[in-house]
Structures are given as C-alpha cells and as structure tokens.
Protein backbone atom coordinates (compact mmCIF):
# COMPACT_ATOMS: atom_id res chain seq x y z
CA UNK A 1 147.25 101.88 107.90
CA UNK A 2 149.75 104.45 107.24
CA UNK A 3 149.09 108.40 106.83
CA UNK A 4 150.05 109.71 103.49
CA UNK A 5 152.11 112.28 103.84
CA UNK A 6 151.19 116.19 103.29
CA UNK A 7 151.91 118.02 100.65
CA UNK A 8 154.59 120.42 100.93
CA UNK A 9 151.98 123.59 100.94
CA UNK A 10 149.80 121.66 103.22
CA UNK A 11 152.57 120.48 105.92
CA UNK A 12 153.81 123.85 106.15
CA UNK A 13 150.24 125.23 107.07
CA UNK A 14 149.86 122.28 109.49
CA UNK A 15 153.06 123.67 111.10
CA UNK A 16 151.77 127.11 111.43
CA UNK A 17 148.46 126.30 112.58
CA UNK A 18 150.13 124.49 115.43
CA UNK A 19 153.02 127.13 116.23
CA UNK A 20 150.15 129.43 116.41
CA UNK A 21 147.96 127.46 118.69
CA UNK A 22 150.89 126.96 120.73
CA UNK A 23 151.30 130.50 121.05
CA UNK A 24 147.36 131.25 122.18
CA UNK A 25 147.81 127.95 124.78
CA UNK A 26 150.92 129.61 126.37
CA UNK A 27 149.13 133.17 126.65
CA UNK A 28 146.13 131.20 128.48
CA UNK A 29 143.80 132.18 125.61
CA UNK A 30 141.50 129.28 124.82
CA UNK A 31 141.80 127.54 121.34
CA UNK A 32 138.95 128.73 119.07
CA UNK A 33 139.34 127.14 115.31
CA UNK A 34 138.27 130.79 113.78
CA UNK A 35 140.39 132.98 115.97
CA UNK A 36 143.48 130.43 115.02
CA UNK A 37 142.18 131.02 111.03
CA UNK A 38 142.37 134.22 111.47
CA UNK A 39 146.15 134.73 112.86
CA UNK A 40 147.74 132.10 110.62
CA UNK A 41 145.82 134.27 107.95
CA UNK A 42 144.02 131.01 106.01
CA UNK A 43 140.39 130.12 105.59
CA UNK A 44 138.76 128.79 108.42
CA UNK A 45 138.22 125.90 105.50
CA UNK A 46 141.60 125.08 105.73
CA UNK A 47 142.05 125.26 109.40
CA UNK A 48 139.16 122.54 109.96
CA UNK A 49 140.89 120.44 107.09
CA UNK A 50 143.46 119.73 109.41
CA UNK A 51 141.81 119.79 112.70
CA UNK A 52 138.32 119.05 113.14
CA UNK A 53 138.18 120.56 116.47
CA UNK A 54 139.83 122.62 119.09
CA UNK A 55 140.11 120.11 121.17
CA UNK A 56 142.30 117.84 118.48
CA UNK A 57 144.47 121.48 117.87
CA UNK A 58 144.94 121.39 121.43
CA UNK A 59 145.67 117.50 121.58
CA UNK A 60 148.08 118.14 118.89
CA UNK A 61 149.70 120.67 121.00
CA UNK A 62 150.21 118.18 123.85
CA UNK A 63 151.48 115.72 121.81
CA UNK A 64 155.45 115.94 121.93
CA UNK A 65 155.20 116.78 125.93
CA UNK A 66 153.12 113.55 126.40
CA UNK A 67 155.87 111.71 124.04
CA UNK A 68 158.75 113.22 126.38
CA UNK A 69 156.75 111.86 129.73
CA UNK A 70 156.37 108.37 128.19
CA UNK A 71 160.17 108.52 126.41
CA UNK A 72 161.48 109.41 129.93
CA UNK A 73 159.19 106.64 131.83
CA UNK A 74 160.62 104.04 129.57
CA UNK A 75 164.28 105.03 130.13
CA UNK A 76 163.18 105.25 133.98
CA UNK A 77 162.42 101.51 134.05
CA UNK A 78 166.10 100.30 133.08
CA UNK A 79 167.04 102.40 136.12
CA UNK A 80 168.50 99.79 138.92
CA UNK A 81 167.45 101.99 141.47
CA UNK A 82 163.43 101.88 141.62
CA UNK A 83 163.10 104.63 144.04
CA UNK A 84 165.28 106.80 142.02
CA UNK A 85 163.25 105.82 139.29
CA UNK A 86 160.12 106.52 140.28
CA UNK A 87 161.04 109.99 141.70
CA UNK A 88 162.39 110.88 138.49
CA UNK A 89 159.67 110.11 136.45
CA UNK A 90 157.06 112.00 138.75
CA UNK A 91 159.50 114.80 138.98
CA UNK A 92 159.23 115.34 135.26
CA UNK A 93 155.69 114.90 135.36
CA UNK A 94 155.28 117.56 137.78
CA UNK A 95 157.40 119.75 135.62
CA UNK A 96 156.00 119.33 132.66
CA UNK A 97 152.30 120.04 134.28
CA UNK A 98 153.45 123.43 135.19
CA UNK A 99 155.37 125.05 131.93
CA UNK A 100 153.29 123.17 129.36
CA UNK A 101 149.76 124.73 129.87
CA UNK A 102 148.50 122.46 127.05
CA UNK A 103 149.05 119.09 129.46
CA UNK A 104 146.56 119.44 132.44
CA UNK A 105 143.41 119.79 130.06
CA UNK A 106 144.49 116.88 127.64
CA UNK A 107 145.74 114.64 130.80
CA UNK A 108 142.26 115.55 132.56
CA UNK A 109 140.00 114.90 129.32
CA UNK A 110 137.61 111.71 130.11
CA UNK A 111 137.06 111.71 126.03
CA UNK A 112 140.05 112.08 123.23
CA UNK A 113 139.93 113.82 120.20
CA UNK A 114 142.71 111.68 118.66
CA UNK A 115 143.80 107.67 119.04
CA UNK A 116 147.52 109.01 119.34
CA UNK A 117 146.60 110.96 122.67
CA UNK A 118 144.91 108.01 124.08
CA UNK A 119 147.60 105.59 123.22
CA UNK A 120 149.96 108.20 124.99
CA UNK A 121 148.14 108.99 127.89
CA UNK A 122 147.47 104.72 128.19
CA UNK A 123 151.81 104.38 127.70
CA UNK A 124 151.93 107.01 130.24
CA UNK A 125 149.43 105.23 133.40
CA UNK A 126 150.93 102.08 132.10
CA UNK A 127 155.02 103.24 132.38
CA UNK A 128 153.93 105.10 135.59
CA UNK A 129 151.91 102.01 137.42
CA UNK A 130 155.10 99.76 136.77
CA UNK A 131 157.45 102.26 138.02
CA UNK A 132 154.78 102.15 141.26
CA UNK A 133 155.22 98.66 141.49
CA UNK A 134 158.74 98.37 140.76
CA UNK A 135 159.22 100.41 143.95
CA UNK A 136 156.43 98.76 146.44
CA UNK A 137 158.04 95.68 145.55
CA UNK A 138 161.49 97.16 146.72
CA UNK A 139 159.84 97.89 149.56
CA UNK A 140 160.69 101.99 149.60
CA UNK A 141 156.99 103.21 149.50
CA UNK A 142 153.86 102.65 151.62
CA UNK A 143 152.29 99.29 150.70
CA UNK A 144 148.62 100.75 150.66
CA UNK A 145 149.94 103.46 147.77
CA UNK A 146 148.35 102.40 144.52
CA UNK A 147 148.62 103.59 140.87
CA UNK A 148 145.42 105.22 141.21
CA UNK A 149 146.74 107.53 143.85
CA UNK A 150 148.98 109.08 141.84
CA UNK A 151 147.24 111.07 139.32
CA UNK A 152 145.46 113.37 142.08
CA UNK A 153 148.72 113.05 144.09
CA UNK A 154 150.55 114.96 141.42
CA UNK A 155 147.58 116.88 140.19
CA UNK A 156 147.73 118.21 143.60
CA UNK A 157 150.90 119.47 143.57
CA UNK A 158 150.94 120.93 140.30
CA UNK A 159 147.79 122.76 141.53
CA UNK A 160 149.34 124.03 144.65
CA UNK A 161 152.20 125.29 142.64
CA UNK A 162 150.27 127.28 140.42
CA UNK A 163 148.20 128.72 142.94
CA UNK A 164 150.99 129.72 145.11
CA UNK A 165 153.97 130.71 142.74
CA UNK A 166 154.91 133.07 139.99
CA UNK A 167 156.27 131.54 136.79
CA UNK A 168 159.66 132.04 137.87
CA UNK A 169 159.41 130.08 140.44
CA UNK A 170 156.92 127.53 139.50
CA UNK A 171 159.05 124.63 138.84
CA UNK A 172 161.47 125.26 141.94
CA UNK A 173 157.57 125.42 144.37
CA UNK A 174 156.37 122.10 142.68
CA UNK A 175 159.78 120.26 143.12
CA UNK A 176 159.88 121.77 146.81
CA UNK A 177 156.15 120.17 147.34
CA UNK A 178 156.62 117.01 145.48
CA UNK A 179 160.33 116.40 147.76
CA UNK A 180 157.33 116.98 150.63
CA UNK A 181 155.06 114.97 149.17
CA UNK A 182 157.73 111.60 148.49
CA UNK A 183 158.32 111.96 152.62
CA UNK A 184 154.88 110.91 153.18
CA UNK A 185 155.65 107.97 150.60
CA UNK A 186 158.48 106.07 151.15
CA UNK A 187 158.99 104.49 153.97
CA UNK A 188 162.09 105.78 154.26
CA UNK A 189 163.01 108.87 153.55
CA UNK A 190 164.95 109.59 150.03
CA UNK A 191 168.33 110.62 150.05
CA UNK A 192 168.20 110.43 145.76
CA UNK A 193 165.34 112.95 144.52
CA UNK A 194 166.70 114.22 141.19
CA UNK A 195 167.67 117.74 140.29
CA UNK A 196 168.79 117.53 137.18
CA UNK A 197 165.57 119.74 135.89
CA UNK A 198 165.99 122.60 137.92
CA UNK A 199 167.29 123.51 141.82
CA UNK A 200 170.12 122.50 143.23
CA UNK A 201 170.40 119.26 146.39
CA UNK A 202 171.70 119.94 149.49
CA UNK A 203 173.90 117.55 151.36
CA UNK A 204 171.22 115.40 152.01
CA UNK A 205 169.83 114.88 148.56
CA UNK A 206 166.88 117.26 148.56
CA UNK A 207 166.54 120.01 146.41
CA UNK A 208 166.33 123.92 147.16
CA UNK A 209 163.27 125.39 146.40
C-alpha cells in the first residue's frame, strides 16, 4: 500500500519539523513534540499530524544515516576482498555512531516507532552478519566471533570514543580503537583497514589517529 503523497503546504512543514528536530538532536537537547511546535512556529496539532511521537521524529531523523549504513553494506558485499569488506562496513558504522547523535538511541531501541526503522535496522544485522560470515569463511577472523558480538563490539568503541575525545577528534579516536579492536579479530593482522572517511594509513595500512 502506497503513501499518498503530501500536499505541497504539508510536505514543506514535514521538512521543517524534521530540519528542526535535527537541529535539537545535534545540540543534545532531547526531542519534545511541543518544544519542536514551538520553534517551527505551528500548532502542536500539526506537529502530532505528522509524528505521533518523539520517538517517530527522532526515528525519522535516523532514517537517511541508517539508509547510508545499509546502502554501503550492500556495496560492501560485491567487494572480492571479505576482510576489506567487513572492515569497511564497521568502519562506517563506527563513524556514523559518533557524528550522527540521532543513531545510538534508534540502533539501541528494543521497540520501533516506525516499520521503515525496523526494516532498516533488520537490512542492517542482516548485511552486517553476511559480511561476518563472508570473512570467517575466508578464514581472516577468529572462528568463535559471531554476529552477535558485534553490536556491543562496536557499541564499545563508539562509547570509548565519546568518552575520551573532543568532537574534533572523535572520528580519528574511534577509527584508532576500532584498527585496535580488528587486531584482536583477525587472525592475521590487516594490512587493508580503510581510510577513505577520515585519517590518513601509514606504510603498513593502518590509519593515524
């Protein structure tokens, strides 16, 4: 069953509703339907017209980062190299859990608000579990490391980094600790961890943090 599509007036207050909620997710202020009303200068009638609850605003918010992770896990599975592959991928996870503040509550949620954010967060264990076993197949990570293990894996690292790091230097830290991290993994070490999203490799493939 397909949405109908809003009207003009009614899109564009969508839009600001969201580029507003953005805005109070990014200063660390949490999302509060009235306070959001009363920025984007509507009725609070309005506001709940299009979102039902803060938590869907917030899903909403989330929405194109989850998209990215599970557009970049798909193009990470027609890689050759599965331990290139996989590194990649959780790379840009751990990225995207440190500059987009709306990701860590939405990925954490036990309940959705919306059927989009649990098909996306489903796409995104799914792409992530055969990118897992793509790679223990190969033979280039522990055996015993399952799909499981990797949501508090990275959850740990993207903690760490906040903890310990300004926002300057967030995504540099949480690179740094996942590069860590991936030498307790593989069973060799990796000469191929990307840095294509931030930091430059040395000689022997590992990025400066």
């Amino acid at each position: 069953m397909t949405t109908a599509p809003l009207r003009k007036d009614a899109a564009r207050n969508w839009e600001r509703i969201v580029a507003v909620a953005r805005d109070l997710v990014d200063e660390g202020t949490p999302l509060q339907l009235n306070d959001v009303a009363r920025r984007v200068s509507l009725g609070v009638g309005t506001v709940y017209r299009h979102f039902s609850t803060a938590e869907a605003l917030l899903e909403t918010v989330a929405t194109p980062c989850l998209e990215s992770l599970v557009a970049h896990g798909e193009r990470a599975l027609a890689d050759d190299n599965p331990r290139s592959a996989l590194a990649g991928f959780l790379a840009c996870t751990i990225e995207a859990q440190v500059t987009d503040a709306s990701l860590p509550t939405v990925a954490a949620a036990t309940t959705d608000a919306l059927p989009r954010t649990t098909e996306l967060k489903q796409s995104l264990r799914s792409v992530g579990a055969q990118l897992l076993e793509r790679a223990r197949g190969a033979g280039v990570v522990r055996p015993d490391l399952t799909s499981e293990d990797l949501v508090p894996l990275m959850c740990g690292v993207a903690y760490a980094a906040n903890v310990h790091s300004v926002p300057a230097t967030r995504v540099d830290t949480a690179r740094r600790y996942l590069t860590a991290l991936l030498e307790g993994l593989y069973t060799q070490y990796p000469h191929d961890v990307p840095s294509d999203s931030g930091g430059s490799q040395r000689q022997d493939g590992t990025p400066h943090g």
